[in-house]
C-alpha atoms as a PDB file:
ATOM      1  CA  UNK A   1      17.887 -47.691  -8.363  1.00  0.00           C
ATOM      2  CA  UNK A   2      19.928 -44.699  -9.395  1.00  0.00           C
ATOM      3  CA  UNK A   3      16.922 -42.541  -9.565  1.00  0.00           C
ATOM      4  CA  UNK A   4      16.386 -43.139  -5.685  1.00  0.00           C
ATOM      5  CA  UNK A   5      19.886 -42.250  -4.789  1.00  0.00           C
ATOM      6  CA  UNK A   6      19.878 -39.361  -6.470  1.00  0.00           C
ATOM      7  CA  UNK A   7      15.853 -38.724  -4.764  1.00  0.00           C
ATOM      8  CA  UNK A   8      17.935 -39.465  -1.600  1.00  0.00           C
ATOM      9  CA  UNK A   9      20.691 -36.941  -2.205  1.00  0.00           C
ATOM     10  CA  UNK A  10      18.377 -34.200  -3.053  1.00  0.00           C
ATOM     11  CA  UNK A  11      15.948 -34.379   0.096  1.00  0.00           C
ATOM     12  CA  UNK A  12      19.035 -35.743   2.877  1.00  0.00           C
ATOM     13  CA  UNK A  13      21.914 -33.593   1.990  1.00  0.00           C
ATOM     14  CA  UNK A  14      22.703 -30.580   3.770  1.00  0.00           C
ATOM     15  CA  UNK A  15      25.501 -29.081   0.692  1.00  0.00           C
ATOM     16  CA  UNK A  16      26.007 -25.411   0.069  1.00  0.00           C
ATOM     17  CA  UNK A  17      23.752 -26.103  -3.283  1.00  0.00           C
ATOM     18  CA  UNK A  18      21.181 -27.306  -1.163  1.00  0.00           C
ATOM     19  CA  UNK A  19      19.773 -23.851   0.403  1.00  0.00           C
ATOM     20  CA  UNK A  20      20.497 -21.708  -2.860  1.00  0.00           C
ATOM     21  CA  UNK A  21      16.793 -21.272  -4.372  1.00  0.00           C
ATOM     22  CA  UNK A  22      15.560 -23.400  -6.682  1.00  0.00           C
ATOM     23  CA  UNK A  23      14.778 -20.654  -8.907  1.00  0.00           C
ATOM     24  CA  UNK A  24      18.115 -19.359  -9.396  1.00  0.00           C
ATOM     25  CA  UNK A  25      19.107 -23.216  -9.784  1.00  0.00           C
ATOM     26  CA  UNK A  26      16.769 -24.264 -12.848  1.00  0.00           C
ATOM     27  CA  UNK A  27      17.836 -20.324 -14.376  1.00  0.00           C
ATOM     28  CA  UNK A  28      21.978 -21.496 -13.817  1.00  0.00           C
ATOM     29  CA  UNK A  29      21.380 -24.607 -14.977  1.00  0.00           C
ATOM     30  CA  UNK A  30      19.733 -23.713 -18.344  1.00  0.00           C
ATOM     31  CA  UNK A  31      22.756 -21.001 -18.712  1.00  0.00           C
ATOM     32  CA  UNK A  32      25.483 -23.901 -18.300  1.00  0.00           C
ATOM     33  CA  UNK A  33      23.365 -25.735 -20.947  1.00  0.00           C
ATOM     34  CA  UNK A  34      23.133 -23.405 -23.415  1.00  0.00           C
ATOM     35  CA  UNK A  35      26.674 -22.673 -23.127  1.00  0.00           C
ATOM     36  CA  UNK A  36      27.956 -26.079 -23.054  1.00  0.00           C
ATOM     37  CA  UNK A  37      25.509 -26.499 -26.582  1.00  0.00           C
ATOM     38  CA  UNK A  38      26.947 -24.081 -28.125  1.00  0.00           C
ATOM     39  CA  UNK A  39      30.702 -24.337 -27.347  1.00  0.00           C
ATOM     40  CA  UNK A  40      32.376 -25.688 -30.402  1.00  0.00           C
ATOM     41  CA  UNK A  41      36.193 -25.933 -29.304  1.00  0.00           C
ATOM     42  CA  UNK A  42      38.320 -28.110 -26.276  1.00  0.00           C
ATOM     43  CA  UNK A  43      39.451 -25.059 -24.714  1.00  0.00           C
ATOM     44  CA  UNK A  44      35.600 -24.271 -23.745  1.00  0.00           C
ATOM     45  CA  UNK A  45      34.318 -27.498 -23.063  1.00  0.00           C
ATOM     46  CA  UNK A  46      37.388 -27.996 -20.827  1.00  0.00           C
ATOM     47  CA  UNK A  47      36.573 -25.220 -18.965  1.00  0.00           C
ATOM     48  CA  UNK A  48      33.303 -26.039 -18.211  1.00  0.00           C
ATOM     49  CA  UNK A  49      34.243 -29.268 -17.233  1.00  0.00           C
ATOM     50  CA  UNK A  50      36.339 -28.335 -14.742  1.00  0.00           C
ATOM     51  CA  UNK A  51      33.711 -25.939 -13.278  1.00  0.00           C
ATOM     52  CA  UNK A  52      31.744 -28.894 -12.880  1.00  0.00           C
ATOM     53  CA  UNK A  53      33.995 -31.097 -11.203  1.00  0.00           C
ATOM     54  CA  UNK A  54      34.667 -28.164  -9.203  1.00  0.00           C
ATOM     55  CA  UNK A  55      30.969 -27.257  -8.512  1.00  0.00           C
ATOM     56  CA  UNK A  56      30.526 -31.100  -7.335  1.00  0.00           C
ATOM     57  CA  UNK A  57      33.199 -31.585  -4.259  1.00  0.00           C
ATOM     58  CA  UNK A  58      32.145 -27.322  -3.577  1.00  0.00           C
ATOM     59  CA  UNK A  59      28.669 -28.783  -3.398  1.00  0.00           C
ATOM     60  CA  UNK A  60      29.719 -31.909  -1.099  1.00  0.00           C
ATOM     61  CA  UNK A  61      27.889 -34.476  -3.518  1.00  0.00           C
ATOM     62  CA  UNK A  62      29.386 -37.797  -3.945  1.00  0.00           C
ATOM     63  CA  UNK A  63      32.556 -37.096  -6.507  1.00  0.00           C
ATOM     64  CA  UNK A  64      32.599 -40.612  -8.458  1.00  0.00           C
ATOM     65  CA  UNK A  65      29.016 -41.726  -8.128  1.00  0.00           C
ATOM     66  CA  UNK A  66      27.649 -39.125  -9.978  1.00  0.00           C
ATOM     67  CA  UNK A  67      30.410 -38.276 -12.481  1.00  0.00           C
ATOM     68  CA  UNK A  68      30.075 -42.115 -13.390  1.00  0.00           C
ATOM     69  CA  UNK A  69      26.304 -41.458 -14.017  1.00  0.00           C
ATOM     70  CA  UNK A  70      27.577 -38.788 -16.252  1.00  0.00           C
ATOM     71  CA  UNK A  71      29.427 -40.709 -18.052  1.00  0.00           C
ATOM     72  CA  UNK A  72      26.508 -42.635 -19.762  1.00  0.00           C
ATOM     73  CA  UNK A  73      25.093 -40.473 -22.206  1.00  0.00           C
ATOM     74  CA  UNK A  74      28.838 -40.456 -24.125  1.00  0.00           C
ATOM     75  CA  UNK A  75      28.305 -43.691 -25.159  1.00  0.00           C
ATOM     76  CA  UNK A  76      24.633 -42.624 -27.415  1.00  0.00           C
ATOM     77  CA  UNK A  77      26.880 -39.870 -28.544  1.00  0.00           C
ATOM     78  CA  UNK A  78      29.588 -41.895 -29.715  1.00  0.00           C
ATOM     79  CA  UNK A  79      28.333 -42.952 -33.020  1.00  0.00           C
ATOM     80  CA  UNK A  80      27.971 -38.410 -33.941  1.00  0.00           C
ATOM     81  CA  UNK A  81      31.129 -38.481 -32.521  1.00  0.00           C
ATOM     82  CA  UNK A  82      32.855 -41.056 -35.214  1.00  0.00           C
ATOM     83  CA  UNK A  83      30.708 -38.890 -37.935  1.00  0.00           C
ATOM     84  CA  UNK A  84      33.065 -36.269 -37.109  1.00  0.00           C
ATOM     85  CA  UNK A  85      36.486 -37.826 -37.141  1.00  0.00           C
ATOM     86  CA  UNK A  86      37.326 -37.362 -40.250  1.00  0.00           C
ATOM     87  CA  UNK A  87      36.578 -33.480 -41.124  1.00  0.00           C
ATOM     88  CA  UNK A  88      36.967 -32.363 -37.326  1.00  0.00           C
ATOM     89  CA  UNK A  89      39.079 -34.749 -34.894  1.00  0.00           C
ATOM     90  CA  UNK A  90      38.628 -31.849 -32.774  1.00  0.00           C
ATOM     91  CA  UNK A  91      34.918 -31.931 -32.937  1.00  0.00           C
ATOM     92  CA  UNK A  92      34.979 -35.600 -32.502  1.00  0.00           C
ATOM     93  CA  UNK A  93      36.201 -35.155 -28.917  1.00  0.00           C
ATOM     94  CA  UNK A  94      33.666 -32.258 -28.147  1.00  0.00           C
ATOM     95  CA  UNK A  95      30.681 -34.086 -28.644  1.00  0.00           C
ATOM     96  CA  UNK A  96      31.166 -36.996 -26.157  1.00  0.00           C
ATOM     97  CA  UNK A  97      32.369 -34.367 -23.566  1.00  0.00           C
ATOM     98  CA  UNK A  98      29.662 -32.306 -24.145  1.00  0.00           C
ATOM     99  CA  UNK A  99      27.289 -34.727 -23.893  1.00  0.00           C
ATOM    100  CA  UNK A 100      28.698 -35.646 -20.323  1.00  0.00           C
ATOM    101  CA  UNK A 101      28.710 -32.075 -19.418  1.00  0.00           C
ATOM    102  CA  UNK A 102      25.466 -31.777 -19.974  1.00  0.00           C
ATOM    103  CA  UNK A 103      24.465 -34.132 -18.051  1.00  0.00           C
ATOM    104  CA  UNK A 104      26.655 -33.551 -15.252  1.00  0.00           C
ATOM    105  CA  UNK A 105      24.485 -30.774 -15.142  1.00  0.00           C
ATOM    106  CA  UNK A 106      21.531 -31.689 -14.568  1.00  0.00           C
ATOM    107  CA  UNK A 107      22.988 -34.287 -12.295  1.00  0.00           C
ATOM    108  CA  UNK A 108      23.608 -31.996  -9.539  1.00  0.00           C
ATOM    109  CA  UNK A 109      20.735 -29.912 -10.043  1.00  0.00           C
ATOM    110  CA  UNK A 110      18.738 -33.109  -9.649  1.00  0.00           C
ATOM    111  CA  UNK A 111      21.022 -34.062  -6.783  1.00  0.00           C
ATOM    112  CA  UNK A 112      20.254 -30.682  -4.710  1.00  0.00           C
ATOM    113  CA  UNK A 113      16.243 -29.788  -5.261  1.00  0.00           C
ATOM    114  CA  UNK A 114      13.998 -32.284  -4.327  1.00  0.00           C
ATOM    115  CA  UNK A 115      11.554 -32.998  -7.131  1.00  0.00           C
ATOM    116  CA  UNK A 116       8.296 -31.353  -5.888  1.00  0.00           C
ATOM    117  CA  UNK A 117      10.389 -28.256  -5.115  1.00  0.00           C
ATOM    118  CA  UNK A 118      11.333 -28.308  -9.534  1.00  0.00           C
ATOM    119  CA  UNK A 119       7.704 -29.226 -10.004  1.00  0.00           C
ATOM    120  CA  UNK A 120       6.674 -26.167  -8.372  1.00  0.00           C
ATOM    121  CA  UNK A 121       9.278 -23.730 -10.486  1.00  0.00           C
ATOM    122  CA  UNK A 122       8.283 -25.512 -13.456  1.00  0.00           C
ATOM    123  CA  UNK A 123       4.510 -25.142 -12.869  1.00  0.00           C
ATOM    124  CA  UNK A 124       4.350 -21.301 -13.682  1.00  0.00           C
ATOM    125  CA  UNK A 125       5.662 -22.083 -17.151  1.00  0.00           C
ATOM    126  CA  UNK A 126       4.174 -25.493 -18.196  1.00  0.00           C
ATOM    127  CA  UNK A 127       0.181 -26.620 -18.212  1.00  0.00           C
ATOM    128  CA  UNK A 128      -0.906 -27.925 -14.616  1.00  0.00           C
ATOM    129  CA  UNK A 129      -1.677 -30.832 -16.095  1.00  0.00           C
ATOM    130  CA  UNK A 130       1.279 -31.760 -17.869  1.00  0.00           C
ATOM    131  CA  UNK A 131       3.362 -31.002 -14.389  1.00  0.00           C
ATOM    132  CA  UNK A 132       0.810 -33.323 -12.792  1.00  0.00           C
ATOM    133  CA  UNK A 133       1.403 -36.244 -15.057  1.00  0.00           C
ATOM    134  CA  UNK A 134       5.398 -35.610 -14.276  1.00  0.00           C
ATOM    135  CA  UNK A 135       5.100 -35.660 -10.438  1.00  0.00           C
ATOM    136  CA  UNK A 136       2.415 -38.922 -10.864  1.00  0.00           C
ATOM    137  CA  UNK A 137       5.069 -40.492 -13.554  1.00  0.00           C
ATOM    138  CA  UNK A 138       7.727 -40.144 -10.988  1.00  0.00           C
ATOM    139  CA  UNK A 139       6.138 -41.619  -7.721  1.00  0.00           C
ATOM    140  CA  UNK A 140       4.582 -44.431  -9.841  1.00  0.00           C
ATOM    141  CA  UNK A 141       8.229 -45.573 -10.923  1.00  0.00           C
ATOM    142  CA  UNK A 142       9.661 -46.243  -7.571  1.00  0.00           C
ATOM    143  CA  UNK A 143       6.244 -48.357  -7.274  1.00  0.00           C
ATOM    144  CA  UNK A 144       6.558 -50.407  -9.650  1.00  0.00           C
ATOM    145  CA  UNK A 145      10.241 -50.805  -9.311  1.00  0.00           C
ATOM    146  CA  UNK A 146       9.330 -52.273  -6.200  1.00  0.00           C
ATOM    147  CA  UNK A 147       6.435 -55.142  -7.489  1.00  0.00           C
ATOM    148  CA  UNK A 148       9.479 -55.737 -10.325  1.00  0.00           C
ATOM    149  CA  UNK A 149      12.269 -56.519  -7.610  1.00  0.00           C
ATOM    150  CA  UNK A 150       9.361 -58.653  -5.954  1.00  0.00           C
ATOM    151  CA  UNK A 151       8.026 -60.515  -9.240  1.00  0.00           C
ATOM    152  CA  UNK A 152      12.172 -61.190 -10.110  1.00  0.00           C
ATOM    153  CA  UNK A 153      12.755 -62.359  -6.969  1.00  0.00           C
ATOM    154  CA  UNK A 154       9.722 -65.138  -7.146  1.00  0.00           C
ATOM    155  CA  UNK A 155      11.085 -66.068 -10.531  1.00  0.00           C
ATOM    156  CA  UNK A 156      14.231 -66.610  -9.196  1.00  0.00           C
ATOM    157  CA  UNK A 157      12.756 -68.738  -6.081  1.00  0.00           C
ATOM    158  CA  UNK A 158      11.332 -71.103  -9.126  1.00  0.00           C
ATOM    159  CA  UNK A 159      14.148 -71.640 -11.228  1.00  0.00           C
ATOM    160  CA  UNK A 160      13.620 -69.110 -13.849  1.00  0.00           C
ATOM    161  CA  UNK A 161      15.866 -66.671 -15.424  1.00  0.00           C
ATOM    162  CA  UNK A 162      18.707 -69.603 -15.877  1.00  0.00           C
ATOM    163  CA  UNK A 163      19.858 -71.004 -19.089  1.00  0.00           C
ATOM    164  CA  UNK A 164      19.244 -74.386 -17.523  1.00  0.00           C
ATOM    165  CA  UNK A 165      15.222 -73.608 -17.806  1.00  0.00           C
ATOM    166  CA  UNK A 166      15.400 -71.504 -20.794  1.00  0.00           C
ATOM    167  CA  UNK A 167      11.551 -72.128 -21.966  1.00  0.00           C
ATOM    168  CA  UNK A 168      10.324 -72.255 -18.879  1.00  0.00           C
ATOM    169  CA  UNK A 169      12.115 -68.826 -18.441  1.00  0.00           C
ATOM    170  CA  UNK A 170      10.475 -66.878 -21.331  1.00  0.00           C
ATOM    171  CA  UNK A 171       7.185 -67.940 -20.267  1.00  0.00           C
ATOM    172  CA  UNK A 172       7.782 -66.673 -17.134  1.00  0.00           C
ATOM    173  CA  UNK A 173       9.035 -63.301 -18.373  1.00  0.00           C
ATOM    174  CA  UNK A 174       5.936 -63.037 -20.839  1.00  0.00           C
ATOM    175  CA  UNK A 175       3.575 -63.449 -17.759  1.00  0.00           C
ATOM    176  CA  UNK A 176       5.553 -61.036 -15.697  1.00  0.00           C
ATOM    177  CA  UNK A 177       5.396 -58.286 -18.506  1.00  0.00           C
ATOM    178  CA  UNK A 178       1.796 -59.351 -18.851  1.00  0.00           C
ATOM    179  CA  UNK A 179       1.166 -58.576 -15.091  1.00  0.00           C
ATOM    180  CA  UNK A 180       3.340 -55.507 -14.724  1.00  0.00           C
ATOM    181  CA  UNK A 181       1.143 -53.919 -17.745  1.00  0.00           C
ATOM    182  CA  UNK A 182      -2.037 -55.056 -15.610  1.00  0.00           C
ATOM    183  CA  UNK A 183      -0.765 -53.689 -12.598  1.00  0.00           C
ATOM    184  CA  UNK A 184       0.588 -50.376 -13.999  1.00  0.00           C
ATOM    185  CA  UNK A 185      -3.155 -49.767 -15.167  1.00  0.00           C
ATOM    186  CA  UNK A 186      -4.670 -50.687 -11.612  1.00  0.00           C
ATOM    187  CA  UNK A 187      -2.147 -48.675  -9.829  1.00  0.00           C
ATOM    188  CA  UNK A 188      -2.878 -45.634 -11.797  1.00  0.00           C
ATOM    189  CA  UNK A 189      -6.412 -45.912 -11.494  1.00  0.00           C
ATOM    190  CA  UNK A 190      -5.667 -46.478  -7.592  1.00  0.00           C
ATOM    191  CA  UNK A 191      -3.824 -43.177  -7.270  1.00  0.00           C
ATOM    192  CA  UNK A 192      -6.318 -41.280  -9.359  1.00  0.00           C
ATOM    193  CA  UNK A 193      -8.938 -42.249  -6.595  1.00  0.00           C
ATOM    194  CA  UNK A 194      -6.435 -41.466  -4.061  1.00  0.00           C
ATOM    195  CA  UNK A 195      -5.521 -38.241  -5.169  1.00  0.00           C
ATOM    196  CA  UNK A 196      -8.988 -37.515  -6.107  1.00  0.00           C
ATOM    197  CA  UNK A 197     -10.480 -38.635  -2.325  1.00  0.00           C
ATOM    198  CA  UNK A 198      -8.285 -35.958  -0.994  1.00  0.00           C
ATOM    199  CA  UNK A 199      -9.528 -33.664  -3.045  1.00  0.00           C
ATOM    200  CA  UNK A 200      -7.767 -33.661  -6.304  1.00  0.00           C
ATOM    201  CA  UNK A 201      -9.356 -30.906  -8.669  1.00  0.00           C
ATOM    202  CA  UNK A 202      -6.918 -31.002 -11.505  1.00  0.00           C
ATOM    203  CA  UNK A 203      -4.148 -29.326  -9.969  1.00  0.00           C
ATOM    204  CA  UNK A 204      -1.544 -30.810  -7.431  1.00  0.00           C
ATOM    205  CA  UNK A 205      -0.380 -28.296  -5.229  1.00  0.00           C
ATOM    206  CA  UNK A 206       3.045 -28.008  -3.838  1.00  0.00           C
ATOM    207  CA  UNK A 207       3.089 -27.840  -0.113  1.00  0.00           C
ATOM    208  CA  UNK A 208       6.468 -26.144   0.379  1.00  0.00           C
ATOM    209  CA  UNK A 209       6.758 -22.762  -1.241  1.00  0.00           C
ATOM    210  CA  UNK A 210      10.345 -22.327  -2.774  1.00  0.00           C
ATOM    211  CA  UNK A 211      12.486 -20.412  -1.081  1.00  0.00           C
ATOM    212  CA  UNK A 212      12.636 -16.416  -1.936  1.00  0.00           C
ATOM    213  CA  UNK A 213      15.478 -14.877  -4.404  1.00  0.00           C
ATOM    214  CA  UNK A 214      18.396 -13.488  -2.456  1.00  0.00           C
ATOM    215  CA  UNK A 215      20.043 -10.661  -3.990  1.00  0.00           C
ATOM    216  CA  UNK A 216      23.183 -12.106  -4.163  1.00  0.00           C
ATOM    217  CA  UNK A 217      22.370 -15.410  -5.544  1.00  0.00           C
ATOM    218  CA  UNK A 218      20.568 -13.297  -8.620  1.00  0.00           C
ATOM    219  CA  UNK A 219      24.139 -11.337  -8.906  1.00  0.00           C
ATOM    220  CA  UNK A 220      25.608 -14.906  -9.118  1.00  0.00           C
ATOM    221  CA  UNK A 221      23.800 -15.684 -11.555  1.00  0.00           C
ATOM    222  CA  UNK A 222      24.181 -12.963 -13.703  1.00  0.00           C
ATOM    223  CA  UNK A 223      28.284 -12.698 -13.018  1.00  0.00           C
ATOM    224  CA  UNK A 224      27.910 -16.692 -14.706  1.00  0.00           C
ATOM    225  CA  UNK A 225      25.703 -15.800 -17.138  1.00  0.00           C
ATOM    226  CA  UNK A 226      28.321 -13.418 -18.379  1.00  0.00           C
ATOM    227  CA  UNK A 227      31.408 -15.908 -17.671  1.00  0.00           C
ATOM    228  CA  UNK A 228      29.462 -19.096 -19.393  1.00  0.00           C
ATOM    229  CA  UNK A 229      28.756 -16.598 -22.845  1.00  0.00           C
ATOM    230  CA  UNK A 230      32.319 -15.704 -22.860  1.00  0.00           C
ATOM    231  CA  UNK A 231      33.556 -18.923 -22.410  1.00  0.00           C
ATOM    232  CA  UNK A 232      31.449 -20.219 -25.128  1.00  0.00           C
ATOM    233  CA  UNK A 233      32.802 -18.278 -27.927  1.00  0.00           C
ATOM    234  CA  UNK A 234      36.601 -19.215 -27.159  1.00  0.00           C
ATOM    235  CA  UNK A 235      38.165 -20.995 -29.628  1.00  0.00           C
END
């Protein structure tokens, strides 16, 4: 239940990152991605590393949680990274860090906007309905992470999931997959008629209007717009 951590860090913490506007947020965050991308040498992606690690105990978020979580998406990149070993050792080392960058990234902008908040910056650039489908994805998974810790637990209670009832334990497992498919269709058509009861018209709204651009937040982000380009092209 990573995801709900991280829902919990974003709506309970009171960090610096946490009252900066979520505009100026999604805009730095895309400029540390595109910088990190494009970075080709240590030196860069060292830097930016270190920005990050700095950015995280500046932003009072929880140091080795989340840098663990970061930590994942170097092992997908792994099998680039071995590509590389021979013409670029160099290279080789960039792309796992880079990949871990990158998500370090959106880490802590996930950890310090709460997701309707990013729904509502996102919905002046993509289709209403797409952003609906995003906000309805994302409540339905905590749902039916729930009726899974439920259905695992009964299996449990009844001996399955153990090598000692191994056929009795696939059977088990196809029903539950059977059920979870069943229910995933039922609860969607439950929240339709929810949403559409309280007046759903194709568009969810976001209650909480993001909070206004401060000057000095928008010079922020331009001094690191500046600082991430030049840091890009060292090396």
């Amino acid at each position: 239940m990573k995801l709900a951590y991280i829902d919990l860090l974003a709506t309970s913490g009171q960090g610096r990152l946490h009252s900066i506007s979520t505009t100026i947020k999604i805009s730095a965050g895309v400029v540390l991605l595109v910088g990190i991308i494009i970075s080709q040498s240590l030196l860069s992606i060292g830097i930016f590393g270190l920005f990050l690690l700095l950015l995280l105990f500046w932003a009072s978020l929880p140091f080795a949680r989340l840098l663990s979580m970061a930590t994942y998406p170097t092992f997908f990149s792994l099998p680039f990274a071995l590509a590389q070993l021979q013409t670029s050792p160099a290279l080789a080392v960039v792309v796992p860090l880079r990949a871990a960058s990158s998500a370090l990234v959106l880490l802590i902008l996930i950890s310090t906007t709460p997701y309707p908040l990013l729904l509502a910056v996102i919905s002046r650039v993509l289709p209403a309905f797409l952003v609906d489908a995003i906000f309805l994805t994302y409540r339905m998974f905590f749902l039916l992470v729930g009726t899974l810790d439920r259905l695992l637990l009964s299996m449990r209670l009844r001996g399955a999931l153990s090598w000692r009832n191994c056929w009795f334990s696939i059977r088990a497992t196809v029903s539950v997959l059977g059920l979870m498919f069943v229910q995933t269709i039922s609860m969607g058509e439950r929240l339709h008629q929810a949403y559409t009861l309280r007046g759903y018209k194709g568009q969810i709204v976001c209650a909480e209007r993001p909070k206004k651009l401060i000057l000095r937040e928008c010079l922020g982000l331009a001094v690191l717009s500046g600082l991430t380009m030049g840091v890009s092209l060292l090396g």
